[in-house]
N, C-alpha and C. Protein backbone atom coordinates (compact mmCIF):
# COMPACT_ATOMS: atom_id res chain seq x y z
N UNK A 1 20.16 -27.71 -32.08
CA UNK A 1 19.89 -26.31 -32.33
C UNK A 1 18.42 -26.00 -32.04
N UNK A 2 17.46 -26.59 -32.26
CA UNK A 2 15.99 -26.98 -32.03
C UNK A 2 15.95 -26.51 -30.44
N UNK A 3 15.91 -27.27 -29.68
CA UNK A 3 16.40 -27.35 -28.33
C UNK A 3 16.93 -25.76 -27.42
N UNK A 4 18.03 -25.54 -28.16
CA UNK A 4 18.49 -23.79 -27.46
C UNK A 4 16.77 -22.65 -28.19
N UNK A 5 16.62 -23.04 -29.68
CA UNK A 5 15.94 -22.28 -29.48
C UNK A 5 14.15 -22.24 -28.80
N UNK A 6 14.15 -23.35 -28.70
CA UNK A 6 12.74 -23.85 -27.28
C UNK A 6 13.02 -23.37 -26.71
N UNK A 7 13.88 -23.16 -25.84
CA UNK A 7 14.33 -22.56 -24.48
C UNK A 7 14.37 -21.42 -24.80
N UNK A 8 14.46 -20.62 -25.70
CA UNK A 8 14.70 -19.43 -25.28
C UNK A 8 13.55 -18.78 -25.81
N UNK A 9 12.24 -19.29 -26.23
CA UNK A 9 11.07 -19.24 -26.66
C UNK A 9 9.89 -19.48 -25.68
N UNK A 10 10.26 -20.14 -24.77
CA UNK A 10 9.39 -20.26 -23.80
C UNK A 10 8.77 -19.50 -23.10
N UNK A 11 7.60 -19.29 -22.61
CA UNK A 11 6.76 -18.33 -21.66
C UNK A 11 8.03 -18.18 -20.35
N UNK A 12 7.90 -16.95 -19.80
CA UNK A 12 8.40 -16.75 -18.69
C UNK A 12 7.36 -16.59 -17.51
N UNK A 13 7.43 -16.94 -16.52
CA UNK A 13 6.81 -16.86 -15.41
C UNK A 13 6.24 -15.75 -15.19
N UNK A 14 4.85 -15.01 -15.11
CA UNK A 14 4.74 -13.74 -14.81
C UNK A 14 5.31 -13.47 -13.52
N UNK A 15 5.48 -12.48 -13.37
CA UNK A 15 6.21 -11.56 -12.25
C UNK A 15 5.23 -10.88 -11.27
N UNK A 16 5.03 -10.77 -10.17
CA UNK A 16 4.59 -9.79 -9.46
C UNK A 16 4.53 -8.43 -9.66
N UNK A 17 3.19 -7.28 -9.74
CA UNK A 17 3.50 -5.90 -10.25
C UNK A 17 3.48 -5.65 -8.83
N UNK A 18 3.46 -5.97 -7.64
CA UNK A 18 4.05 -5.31 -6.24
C UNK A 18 4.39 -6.32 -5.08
N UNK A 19 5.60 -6.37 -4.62
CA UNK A 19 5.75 -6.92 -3.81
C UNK A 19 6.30 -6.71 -2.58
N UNK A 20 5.79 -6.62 -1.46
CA UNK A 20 5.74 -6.45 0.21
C UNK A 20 6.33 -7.23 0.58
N UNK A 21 7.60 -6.55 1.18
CA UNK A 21 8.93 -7.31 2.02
C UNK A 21 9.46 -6.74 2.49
N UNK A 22 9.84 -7.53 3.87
CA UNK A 22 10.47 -6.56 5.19
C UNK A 22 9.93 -4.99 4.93
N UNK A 23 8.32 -5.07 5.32
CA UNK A 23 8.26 -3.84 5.34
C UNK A 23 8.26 -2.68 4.52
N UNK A 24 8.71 -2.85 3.09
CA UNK A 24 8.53 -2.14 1.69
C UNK A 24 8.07 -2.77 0.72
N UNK A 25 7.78 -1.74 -0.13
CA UNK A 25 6.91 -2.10 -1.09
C UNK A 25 8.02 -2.02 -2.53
N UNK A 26 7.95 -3.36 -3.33
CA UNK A 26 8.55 -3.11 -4.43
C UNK A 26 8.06 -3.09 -5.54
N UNK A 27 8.17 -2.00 -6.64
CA UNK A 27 7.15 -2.46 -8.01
C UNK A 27 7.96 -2.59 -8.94
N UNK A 28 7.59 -3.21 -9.95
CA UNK A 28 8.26 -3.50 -11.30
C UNK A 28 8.31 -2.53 -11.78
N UNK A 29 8.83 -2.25 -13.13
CA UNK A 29 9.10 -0.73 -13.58
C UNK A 29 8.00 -0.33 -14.57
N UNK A 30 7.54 -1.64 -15.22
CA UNK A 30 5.99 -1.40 -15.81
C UNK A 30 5.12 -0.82 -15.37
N UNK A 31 5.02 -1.25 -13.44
CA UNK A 31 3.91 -0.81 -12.81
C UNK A 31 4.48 0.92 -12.34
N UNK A 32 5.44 0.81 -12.09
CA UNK A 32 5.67 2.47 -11.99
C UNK A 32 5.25 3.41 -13.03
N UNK A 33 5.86 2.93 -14.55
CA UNK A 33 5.80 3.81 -15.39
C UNK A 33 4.13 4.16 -15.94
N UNK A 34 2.87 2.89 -15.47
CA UNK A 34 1.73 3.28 -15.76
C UNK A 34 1.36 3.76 -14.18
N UNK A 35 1.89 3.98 -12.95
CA UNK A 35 1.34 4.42 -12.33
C UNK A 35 1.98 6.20 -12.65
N UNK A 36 2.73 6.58 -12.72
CA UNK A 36 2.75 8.05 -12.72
C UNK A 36 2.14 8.60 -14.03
N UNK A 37 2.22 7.54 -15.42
CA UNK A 37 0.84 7.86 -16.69
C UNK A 37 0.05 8.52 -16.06
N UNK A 38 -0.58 7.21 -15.28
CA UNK A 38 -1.82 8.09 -14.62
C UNK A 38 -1.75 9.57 -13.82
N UNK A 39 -1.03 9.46 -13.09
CA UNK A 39 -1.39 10.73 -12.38
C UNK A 39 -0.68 11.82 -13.36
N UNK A 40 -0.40 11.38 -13.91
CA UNK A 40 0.34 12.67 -15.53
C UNK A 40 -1.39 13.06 -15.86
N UNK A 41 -2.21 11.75 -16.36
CA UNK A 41 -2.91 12.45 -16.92
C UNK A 41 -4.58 13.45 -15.89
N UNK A 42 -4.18 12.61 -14.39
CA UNK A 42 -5.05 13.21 -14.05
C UNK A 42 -4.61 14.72 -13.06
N UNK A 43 -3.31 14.85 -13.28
CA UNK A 43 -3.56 16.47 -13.21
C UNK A 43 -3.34 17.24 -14.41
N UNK A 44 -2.75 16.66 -16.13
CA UNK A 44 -3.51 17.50 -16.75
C UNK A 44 -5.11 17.69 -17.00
N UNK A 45 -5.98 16.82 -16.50
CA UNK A 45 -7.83 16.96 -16.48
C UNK A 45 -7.83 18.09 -15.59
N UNK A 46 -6.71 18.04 -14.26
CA UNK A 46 -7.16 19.22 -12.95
C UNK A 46 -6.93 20.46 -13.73
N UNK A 47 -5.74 20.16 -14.69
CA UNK A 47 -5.21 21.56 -14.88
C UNK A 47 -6.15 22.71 -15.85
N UNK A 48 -6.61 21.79 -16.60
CA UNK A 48 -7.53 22.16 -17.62
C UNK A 48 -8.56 22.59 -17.15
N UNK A 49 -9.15 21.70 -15.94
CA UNK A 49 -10.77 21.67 -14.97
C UNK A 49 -10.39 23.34 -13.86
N UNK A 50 -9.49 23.50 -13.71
CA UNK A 50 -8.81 24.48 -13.03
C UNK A 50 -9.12 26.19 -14.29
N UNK A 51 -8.35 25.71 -15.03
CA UNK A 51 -8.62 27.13 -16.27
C UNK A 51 -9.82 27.24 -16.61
N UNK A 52 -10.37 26.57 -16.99
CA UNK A 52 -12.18 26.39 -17.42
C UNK A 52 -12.41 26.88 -16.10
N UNK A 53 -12.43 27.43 -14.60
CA UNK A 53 -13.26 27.60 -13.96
C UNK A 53 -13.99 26.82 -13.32
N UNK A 54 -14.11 25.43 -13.94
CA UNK A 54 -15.11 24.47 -13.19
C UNK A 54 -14.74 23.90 -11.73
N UNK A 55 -13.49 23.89 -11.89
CA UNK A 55 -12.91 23.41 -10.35
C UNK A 55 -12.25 24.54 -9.22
């Protein structure tokens, strides 16, 4: 019983956050979901920088 649960406790191999093959690009879903975060939050800064007048 020791044994199943080692194994299933063990580190997993990190993963690639992009990988290039035949020509496309694949991302993990981690790296998607903090890449559109970001651009969530940098057009609410535009949107705001936009009403303020500054931009």
């Amino acid at each position: 019983m020791k044994d199943a649960f080692q194994q299933n406790n063990q580190r997993k191999t990190p993963k690639r956050r992009l990988v290039y093959e035949n020509g496309r690009v694949y991302f993990t879903k981690e790296t998607e979901r903090a890449f559109y975060f970001v651009l969530t939050l940098v057009m609410l800064v535009a949107g705001i920088l936009y009403k303020t007048g500054i931009l």
